[in-house]
C-alpha atoms as a PDB file:
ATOM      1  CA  UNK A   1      -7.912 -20.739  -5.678  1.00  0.00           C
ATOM      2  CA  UNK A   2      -4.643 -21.492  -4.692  1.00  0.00           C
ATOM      3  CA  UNK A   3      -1.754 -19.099  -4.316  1.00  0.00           C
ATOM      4  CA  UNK A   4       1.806 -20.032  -6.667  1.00  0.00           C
ATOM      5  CA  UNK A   5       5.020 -20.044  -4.246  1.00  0.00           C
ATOM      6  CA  UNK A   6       7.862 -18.207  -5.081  1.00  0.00           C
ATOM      7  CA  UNK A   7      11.461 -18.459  -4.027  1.00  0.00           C
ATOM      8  CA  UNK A   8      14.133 -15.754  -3.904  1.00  0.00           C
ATOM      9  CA  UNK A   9      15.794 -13.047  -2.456  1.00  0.00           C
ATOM     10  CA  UNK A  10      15.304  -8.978  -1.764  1.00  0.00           C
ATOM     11  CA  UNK A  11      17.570  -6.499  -2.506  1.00  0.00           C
ATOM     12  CA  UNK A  12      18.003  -2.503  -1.398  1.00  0.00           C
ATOM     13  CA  UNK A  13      21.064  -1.404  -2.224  1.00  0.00           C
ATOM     14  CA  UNK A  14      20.621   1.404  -4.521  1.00  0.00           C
ATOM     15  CA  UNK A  15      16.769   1.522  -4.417  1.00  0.00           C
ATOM     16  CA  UNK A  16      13.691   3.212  -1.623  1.00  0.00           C
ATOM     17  CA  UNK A  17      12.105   0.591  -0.466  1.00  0.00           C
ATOM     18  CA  UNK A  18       8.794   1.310   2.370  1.00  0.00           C
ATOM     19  CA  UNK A  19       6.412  -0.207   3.966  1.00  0.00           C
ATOM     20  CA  UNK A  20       4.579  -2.388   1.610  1.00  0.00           C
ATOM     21  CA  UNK A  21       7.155  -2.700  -1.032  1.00  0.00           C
ATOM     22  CA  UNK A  22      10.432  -4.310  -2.109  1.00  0.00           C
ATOM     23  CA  UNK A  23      12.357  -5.510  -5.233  1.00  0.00           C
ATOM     24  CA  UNK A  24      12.564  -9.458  -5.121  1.00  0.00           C
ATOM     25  CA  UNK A  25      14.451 -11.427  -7.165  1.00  0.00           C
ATOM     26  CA  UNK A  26      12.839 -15.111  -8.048  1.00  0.00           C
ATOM     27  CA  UNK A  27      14.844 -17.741  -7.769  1.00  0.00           C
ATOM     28  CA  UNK A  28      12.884 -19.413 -11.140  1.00  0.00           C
ATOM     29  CA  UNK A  29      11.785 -15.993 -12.710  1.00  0.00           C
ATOM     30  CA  UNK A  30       9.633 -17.679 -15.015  1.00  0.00           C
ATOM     31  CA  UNK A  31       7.193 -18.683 -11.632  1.00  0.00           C
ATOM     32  CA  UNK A  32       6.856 -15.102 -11.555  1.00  0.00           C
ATOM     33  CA  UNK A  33       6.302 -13.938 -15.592  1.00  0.00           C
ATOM     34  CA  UNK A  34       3.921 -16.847 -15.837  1.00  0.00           C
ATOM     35  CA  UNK A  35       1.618 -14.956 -12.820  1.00  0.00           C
ATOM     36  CA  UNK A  36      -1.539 -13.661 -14.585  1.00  0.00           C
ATOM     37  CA  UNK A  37      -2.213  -9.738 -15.070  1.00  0.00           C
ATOM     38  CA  UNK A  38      -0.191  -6.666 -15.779  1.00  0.00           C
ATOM     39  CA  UNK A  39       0.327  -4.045 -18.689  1.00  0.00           C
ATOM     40  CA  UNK A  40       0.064  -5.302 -22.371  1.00  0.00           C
ATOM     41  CA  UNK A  41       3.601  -5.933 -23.969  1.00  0.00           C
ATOM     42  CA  UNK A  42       5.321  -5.942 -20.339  1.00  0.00           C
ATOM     43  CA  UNK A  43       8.939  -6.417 -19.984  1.00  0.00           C
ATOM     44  CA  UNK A  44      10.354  -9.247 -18.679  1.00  0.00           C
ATOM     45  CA  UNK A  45      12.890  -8.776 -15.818  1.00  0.00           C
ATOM     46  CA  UNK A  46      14.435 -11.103 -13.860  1.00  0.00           C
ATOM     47  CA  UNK A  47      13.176  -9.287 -10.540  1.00  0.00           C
ATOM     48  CA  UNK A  48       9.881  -7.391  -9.290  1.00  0.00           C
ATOM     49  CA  UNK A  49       8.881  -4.744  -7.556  1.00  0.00           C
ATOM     50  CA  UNK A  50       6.384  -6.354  -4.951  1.00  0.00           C
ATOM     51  CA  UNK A  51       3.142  -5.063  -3.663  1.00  0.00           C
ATOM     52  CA  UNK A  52       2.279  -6.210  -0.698  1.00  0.00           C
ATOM     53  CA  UNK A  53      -1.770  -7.420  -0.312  1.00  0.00           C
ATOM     54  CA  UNK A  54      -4.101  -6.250   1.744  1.00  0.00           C
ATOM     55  CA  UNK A  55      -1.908  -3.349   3.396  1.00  0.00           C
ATOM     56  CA  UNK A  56      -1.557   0.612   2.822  1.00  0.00           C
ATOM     57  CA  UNK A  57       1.728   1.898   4.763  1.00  0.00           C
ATOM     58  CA  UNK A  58       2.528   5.219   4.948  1.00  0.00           C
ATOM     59  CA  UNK A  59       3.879   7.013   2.067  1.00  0.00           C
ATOM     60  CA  UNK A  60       8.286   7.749   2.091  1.00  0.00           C
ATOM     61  CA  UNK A  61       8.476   9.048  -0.812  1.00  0.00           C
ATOM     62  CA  UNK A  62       5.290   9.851  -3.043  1.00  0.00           C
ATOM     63  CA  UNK A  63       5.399  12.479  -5.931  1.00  0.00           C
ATOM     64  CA  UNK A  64       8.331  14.408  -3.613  1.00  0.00           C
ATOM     65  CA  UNK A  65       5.878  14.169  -0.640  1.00  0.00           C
ATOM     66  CA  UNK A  66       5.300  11.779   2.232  1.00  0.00           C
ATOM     67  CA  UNK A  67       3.384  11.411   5.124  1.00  0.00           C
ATOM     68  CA  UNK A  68       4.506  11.840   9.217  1.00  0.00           C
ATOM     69  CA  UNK A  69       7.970  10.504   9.062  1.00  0.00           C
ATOM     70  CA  UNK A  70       8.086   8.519  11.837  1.00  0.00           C
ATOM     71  CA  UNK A  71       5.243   6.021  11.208  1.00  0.00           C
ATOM     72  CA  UNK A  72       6.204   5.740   7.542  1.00  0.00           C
ATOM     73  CA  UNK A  73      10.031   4.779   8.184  1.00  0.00           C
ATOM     74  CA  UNK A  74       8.529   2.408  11.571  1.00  0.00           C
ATOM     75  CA  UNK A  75       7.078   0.381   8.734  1.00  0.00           C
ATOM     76  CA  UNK A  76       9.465   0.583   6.293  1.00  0.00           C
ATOM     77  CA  UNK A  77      12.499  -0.177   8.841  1.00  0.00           C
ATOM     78  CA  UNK A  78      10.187  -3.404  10.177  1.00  0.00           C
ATOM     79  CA  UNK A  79       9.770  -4.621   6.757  1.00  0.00           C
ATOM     80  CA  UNK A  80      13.863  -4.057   5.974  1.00  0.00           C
ATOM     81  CA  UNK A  81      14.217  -6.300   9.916  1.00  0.00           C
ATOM     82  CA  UNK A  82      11.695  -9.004   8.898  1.00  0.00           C
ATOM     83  CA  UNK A  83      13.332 -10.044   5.793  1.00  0.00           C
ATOM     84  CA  UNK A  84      16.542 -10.408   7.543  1.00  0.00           C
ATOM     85  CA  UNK A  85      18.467  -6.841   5.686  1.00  0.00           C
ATOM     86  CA  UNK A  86      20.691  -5.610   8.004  1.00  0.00           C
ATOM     87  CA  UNK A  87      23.660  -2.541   8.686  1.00  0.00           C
ATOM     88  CA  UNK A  88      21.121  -0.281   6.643  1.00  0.00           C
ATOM     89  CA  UNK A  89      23.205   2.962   5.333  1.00  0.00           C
ATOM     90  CA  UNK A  90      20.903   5.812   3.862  1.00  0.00           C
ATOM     91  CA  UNK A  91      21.371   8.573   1.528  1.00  0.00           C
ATOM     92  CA  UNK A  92      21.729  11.984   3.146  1.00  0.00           C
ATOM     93  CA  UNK A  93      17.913  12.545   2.532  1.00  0.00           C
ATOM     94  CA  UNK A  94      16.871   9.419   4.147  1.00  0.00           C
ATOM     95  CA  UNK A  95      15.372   8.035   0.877  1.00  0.00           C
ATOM     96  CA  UNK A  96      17.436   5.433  -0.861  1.00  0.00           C
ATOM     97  CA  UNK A  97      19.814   2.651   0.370  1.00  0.00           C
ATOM     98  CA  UNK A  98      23.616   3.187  -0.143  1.00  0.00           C
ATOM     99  CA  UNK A  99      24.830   0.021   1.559  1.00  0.00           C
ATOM    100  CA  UNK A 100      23.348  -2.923   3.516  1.00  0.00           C
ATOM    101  CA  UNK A 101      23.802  -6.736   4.201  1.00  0.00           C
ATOM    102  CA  UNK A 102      20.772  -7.649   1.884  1.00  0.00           C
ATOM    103  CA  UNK A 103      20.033 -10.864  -0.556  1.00  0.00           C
ATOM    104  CA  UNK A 104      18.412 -11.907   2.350  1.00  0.00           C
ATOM    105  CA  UNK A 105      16.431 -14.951   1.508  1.00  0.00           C
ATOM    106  CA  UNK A 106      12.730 -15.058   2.036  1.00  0.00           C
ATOM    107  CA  UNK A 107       9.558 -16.383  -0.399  1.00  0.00           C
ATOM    108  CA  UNK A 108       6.030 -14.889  -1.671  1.00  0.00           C
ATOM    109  CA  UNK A 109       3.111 -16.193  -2.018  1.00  0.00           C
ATOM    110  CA  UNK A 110       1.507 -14.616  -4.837  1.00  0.00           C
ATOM    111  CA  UNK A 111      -1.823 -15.657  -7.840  1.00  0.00           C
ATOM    112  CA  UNK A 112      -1.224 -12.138 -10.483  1.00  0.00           C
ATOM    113  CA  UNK A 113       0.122  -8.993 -10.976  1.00  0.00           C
ATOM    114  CA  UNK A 114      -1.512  -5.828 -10.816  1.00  0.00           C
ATOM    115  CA  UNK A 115      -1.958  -3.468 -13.625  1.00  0.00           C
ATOM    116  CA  UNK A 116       1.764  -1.702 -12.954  1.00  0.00           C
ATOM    117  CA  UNK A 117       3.244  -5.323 -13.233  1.00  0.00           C
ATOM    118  CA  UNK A 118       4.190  -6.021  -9.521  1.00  0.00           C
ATOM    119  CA  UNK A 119       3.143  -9.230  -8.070  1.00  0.00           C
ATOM    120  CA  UNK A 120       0.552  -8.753  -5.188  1.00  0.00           C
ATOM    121  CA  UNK A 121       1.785 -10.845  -3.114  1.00  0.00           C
ATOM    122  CA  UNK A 122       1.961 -12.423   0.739  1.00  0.00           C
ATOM    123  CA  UNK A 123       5.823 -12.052   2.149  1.00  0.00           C
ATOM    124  CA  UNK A 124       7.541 -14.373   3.745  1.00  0.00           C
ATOM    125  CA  UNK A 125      11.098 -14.432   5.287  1.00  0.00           C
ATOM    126  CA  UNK A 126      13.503 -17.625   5.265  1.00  0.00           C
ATOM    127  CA  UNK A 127      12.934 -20.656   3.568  1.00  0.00           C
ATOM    128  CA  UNK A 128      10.203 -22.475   2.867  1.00  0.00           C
ATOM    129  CA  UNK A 129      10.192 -26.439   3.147  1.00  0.00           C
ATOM    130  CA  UNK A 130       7.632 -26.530   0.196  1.00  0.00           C
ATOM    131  CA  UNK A 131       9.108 -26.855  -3.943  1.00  0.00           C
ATOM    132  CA  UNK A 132       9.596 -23.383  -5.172  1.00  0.00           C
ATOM    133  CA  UNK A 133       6.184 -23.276  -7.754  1.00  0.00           C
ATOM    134  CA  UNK A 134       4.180 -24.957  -5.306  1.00  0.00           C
ATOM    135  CA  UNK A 135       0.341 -24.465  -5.115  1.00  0.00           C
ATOM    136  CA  UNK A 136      -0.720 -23.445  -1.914  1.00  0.00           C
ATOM    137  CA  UNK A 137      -3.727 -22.865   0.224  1.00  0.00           C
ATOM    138  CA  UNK A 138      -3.256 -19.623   2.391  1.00  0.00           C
ATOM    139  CA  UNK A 139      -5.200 -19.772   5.818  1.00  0.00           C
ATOM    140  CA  UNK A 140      -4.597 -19.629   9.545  1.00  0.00           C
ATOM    141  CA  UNK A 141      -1.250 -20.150  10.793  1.00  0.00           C
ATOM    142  CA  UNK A 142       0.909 -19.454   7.630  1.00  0.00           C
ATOM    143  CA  UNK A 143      -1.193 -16.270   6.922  1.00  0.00           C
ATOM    144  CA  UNK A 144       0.248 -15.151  10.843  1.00  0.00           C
ATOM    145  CA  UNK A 145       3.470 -15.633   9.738  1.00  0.00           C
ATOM    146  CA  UNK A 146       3.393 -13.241   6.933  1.00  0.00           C
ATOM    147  CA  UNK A 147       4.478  -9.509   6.821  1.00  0.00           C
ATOM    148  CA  UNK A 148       1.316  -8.511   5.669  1.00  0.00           C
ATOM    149  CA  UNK A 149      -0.554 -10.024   8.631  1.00  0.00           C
ATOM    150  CA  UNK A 150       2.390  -8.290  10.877  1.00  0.00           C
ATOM    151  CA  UNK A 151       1.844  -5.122   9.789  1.00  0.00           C
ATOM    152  CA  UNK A 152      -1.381  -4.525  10.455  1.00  0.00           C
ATOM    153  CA  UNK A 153      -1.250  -6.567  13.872  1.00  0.00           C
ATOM    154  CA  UNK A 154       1.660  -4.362  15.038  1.00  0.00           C
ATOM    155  CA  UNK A 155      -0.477  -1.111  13.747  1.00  0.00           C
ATOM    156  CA  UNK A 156       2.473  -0.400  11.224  1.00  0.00           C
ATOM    157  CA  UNK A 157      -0.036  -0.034   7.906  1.00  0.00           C
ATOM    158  CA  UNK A 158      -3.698   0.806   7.254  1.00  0.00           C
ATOM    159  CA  UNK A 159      -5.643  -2.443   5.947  1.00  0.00           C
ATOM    160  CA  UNK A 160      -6.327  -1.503   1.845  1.00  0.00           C
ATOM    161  CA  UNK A 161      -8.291  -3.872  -0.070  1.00  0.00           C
ATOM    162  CA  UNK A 162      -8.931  -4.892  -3.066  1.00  0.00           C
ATOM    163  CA  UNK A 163     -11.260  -7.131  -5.087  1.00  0.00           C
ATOM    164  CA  UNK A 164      -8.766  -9.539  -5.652  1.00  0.00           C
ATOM    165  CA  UNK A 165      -8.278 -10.391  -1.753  1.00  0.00           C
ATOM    166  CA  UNK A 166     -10.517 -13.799  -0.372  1.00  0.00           C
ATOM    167  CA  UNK A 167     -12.910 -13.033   1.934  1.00  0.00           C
ATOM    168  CA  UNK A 168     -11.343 -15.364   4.708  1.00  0.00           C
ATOM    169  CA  UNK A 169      -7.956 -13.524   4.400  1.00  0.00           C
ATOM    170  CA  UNK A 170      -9.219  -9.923   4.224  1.00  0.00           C
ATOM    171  CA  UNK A 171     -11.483 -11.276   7.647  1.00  0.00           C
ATOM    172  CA  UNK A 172      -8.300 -11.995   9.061  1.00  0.00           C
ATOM    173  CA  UNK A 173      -6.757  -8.639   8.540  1.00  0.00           C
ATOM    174  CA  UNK A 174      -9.338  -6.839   9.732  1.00  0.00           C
ATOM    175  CA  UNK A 175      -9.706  -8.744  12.832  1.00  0.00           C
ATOM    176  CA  UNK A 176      -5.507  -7.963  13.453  1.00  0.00           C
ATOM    177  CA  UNK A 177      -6.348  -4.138  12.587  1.00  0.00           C
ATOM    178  CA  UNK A 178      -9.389  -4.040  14.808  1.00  0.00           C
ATOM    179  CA  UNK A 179      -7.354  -5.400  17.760  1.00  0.00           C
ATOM    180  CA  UNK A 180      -4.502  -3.205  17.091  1.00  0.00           C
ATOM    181  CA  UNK A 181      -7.155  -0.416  16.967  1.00  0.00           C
ATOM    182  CA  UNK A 182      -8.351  -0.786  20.049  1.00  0.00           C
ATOM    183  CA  UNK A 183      -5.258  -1.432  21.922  1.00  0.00           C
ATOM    184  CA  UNK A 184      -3.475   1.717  20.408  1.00  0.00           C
ATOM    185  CA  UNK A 185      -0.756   0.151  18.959  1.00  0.00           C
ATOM    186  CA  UNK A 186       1.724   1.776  16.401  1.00  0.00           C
ATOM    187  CA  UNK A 187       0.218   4.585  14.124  1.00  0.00           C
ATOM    188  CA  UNK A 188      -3.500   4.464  15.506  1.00  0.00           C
ATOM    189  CA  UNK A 189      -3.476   7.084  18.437  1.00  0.00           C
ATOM    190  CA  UNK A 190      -2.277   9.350  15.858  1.00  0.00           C
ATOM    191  CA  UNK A 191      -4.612   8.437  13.130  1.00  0.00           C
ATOM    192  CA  UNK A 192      -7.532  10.975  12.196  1.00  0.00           C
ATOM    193  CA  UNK A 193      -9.059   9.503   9.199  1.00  0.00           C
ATOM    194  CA  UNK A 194     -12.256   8.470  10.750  1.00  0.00           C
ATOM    195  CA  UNK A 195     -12.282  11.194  13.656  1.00  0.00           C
ATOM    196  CA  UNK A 196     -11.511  13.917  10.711  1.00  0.00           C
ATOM    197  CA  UNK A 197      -8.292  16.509  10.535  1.00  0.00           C
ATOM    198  CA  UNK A 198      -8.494  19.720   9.441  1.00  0.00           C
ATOM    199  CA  UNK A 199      -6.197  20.474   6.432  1.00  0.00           C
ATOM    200  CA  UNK A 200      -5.153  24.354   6.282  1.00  0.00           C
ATOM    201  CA  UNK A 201      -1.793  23.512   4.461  1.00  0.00           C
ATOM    202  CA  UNK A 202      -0.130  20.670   2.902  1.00  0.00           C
ATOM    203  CA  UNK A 203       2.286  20.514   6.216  1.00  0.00           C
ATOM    204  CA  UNK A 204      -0.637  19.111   8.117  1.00  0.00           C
ATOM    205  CA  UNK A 205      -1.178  15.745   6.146  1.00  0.00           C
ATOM    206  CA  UNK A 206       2.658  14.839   5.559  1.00  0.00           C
ATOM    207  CA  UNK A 207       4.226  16.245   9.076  1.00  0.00           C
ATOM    208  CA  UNK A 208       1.514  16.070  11.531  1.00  0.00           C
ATOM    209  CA  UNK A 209      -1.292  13.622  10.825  1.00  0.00           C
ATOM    210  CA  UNK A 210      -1.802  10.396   9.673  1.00  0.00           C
ATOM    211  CA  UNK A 211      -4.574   9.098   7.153  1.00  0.00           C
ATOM    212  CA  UNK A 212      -4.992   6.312   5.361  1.00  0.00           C
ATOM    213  CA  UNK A 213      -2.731   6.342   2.443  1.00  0.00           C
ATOM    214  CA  UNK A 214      -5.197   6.296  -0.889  1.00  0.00           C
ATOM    215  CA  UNK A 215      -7.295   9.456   0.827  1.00  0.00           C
ATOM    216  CA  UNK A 216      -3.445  11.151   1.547  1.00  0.00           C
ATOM    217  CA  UNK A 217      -2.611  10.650  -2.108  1.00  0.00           C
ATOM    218  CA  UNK A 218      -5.919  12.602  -3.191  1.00  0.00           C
ATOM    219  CA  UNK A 219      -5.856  15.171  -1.138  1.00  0.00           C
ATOM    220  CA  UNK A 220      -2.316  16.013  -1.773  1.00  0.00           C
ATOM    221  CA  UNK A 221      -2.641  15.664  -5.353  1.00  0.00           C
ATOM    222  CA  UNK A 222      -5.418  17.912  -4.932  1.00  0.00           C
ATOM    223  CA  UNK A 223      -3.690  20.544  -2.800  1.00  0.00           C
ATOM    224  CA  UNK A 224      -0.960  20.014  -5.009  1.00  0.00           C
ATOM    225  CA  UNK A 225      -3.126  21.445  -7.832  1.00  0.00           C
ATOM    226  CA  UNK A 226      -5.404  24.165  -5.816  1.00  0.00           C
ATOM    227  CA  UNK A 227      -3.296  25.839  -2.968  1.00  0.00           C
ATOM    228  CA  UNK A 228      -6.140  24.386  -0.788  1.00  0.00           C
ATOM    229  CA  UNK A 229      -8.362  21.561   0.251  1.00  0.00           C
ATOM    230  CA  UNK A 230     -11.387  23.368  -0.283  1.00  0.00           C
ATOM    231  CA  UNK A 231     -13.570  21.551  -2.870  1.00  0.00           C
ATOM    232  CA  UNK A 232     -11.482  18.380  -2.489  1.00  0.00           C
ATOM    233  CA  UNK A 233     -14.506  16.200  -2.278  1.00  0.00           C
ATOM    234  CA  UNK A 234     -16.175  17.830  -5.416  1.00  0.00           C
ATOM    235  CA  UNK A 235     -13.065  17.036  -7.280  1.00  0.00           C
ATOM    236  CA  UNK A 236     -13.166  13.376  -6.058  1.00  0.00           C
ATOM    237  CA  UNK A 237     -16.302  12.973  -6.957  1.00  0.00           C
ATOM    238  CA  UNK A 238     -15.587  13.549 -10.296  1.00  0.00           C
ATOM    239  CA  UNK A 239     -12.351  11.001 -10.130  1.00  0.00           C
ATOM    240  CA  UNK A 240     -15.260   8.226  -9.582  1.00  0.00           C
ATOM    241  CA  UNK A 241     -12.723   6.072  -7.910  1.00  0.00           C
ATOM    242  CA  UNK A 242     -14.847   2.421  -7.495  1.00  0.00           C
ATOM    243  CA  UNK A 243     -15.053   0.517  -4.335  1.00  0.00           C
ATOM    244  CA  UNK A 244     -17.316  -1.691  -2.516  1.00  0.00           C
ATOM    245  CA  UNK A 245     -18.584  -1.262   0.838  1.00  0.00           C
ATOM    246  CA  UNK A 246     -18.974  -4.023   2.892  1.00  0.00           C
ATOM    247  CA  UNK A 247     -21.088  -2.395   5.568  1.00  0.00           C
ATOM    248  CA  UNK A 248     -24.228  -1.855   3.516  1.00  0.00           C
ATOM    249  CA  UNK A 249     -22.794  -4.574   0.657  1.00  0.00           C
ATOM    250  CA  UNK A 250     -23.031  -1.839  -2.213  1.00  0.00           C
ATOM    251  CA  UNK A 251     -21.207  -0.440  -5.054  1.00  0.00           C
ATOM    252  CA  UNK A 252     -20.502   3.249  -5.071  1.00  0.00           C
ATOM    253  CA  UNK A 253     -17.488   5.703  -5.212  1.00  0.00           C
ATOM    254  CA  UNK A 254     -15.155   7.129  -2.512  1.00  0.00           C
ATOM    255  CA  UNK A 255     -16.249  10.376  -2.338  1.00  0.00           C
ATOM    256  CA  UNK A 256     -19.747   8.650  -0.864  1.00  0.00           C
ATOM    257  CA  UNK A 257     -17.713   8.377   2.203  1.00  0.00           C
ATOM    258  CA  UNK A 258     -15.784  11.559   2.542  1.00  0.00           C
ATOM    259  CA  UNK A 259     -17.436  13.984   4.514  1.00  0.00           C
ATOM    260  CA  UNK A 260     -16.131  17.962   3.780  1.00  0.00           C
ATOM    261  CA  UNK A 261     -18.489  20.725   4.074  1.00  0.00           C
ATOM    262  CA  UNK A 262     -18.811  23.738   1.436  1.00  0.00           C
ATOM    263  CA  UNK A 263     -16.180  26.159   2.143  1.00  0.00           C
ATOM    264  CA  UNK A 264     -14.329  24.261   4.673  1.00  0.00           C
ATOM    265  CA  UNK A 265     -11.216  22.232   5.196  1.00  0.00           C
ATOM    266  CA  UNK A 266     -12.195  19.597   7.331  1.00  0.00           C
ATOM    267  CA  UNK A 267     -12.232  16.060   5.928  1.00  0.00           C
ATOM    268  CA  UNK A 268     -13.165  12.592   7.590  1.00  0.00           C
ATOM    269  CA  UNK A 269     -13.626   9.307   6.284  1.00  0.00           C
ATOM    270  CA  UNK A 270     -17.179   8.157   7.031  1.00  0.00           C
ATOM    271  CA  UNK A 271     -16.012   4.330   7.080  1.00  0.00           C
ATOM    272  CA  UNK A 272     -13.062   2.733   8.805  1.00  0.00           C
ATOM    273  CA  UNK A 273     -10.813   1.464   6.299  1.00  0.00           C
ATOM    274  CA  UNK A 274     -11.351  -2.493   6.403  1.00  0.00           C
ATOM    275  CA  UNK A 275     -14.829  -1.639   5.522  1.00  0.00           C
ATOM    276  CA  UNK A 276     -13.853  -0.777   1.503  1.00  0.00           C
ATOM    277  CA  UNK A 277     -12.971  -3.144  -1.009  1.00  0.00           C
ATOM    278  CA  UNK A 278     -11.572  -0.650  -3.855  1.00  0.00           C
ATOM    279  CA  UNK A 279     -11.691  -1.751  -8.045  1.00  0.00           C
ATOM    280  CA  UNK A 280      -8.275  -1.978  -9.288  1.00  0.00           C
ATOM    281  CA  UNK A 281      -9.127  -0.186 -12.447  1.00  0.00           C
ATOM    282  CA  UNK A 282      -7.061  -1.860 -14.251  1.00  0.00           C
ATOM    283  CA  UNK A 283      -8.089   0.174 -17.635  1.00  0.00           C
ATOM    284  CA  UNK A 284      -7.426   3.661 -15.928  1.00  0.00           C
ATOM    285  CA  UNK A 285      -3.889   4.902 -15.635  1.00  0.00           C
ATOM    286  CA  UNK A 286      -2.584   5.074 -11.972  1.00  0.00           C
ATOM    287  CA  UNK A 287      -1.896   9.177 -12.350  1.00  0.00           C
ATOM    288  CA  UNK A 288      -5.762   9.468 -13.316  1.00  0.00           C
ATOM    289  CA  UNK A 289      -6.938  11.802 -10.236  1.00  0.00           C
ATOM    290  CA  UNK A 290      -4.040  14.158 -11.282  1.00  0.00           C
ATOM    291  CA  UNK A 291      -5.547  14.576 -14.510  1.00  0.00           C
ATOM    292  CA  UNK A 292      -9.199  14.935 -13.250  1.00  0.00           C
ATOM    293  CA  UNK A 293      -8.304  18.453 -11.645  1.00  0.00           C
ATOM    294  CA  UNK A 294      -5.397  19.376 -14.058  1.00  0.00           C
ATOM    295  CA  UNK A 295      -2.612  18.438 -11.250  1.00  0.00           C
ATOM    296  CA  UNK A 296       1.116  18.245 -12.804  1.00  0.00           C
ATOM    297  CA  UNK A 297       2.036  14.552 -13.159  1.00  0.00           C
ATOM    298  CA  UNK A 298       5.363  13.375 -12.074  1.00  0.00           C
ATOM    299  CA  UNK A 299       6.828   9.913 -13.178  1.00  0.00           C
ATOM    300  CA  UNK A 300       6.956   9.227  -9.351  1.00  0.00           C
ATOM    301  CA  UNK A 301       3.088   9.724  -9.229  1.00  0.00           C
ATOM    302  CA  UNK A 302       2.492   7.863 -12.216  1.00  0.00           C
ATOM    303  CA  UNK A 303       4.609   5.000 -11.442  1.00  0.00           C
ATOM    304  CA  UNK A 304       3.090   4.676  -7.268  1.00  0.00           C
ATOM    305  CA  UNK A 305      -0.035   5.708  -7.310  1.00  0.00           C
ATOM    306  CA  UNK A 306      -2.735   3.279  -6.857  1.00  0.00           C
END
């Protein structure tokens, strides 16, 4: 199925833009409302907030907490550079824009939104050649010349997938993340999702150590709640968050693949990222987890979390 092209322009000014999200304004915004998916009774807007397929960066910003600074901003300053946004001035807190040289031009290729509205979508900087509301075949080449595809090649984001991705794309990705992998580019020396970190306090997952980005907004959540990440994986068992592993080609739930022992506070991801295909759950609101174990829920949780 082919992907609908979209024309336009991102903005920043005034808004927090990361690593795998931006606020693009279509040139033709009905290209854009016509995309299939999001909430019942959605408002129309002339502009989006995009979510980028296929890629997890680190979080800047999520529910007042974020992860190691200095891999989250990497991505989110190479996204702001790749689209062209330039003279960047930040709020004293590092968080939203104040000024920059943006309505930079640049295109998406995109086929629905998710359940929050934003159009998953494959970024693209310049100008295409092609009619804005094309139909277009994504392989190869053009797929290389995307963000997305830059992101993970450069080691910049964790490769996140979901049902709606094509097998031949999400391929593609994983072969860029493998070969970042193994020649430690960008946030992978410091990653310790697979090789396991041991969370005492809440200042180890957003100063010192990187994990994937759905398993950071869990476990904070959860030490959010508890004081500790003791019991995490009992609690996210009972979330029953849905995803498909493509190792042994089954359906089960993430918790299957965290490893935590009674008592302790040592947690590891049994599979490398690219190896999960998660369920949208597109009938489950975004802040569920928080409600599983009783967690306070922001409107900056409710609105991000995926």
């Amino acid at each position: 199925m082919p992907f609908t092209l979209i024309k336009g322009s991102f903005r920043v000014v005034g808004l927090s833009p990361d690593g795998d999200s931006i606020r693009f304004f279509p040139d033709s915004p009905e290209l854009m409302h016509a995309l299939p998916g999001g909430p019942p009774g959605q408002t129309l807007k002339p502009f989006a907030q995009l979510r980028l397929e296929g890629i997890d960066s680190l979080e800047t910003h999520y529910a007042g907490r974020h992860q190691p600074i200095r891999w989250a901003r990497a991505a989110r300053d190479r996204l702001l550079d790749f689209v062209g946004v330039r003279n960047v001035r930040w709020d004293a807190m590092e968080v939203t824009i104040v000024g920059a040289d943006d309505n930079t031009r640049g295109w998406i290729l995109s086929r629905a939104k998710d359940k929050y509205g934003r159009p998953v979508a494959f970024l693209f900087a310049g100008e295409s050649q092609q009619a804005d509301g094309t139909e277009v075949v994504l392989r190869g080449d053009l797929l290389h010349a995307s963000f997305n595809h830059l992101a993970v090649n450069e080691g910049l984001a964790y490769p996140t997938y979901y049902q709606s991705l094509f097998a031949d794309l999400r391929n593609e990705l994983t072969a860029a993340t493998q070969s970042a992998r193994a020649a430690k580019l960008g946030l992978w020396p410091d990653d310790r999702t697979g090789a396991g970190l041991n969370a005492t306090s809440m200042a180890v997952i957003i100063d010192q150590t990187p994990i994937l980005p759905k398993l950071f907004r869990r476990l904070s959540d959860y030490m959010a709640a508890k004081g500790t990440a003791v019991g995490f994986r009992e609690a996210l068992a009972l979330g029953e968050d849905a995803v498909w592993d493509l190792r042994s080609q089954s359906f089960t739930h993430l918790d299957t693949f965290v490893e935590q022992a009674p008592g302790s506070t040592i947690i590891r991801l049994t599979r490398d990222p690219e190896e999960l295909v998660f369920d949208p759950m597109p009938q489950r609101p975004g802040n569920f987890f928080a409600v599983v174990i009783g967690a306070p829920v922001s409107g900056d949780l409710q609105s991000t979390e995926s």
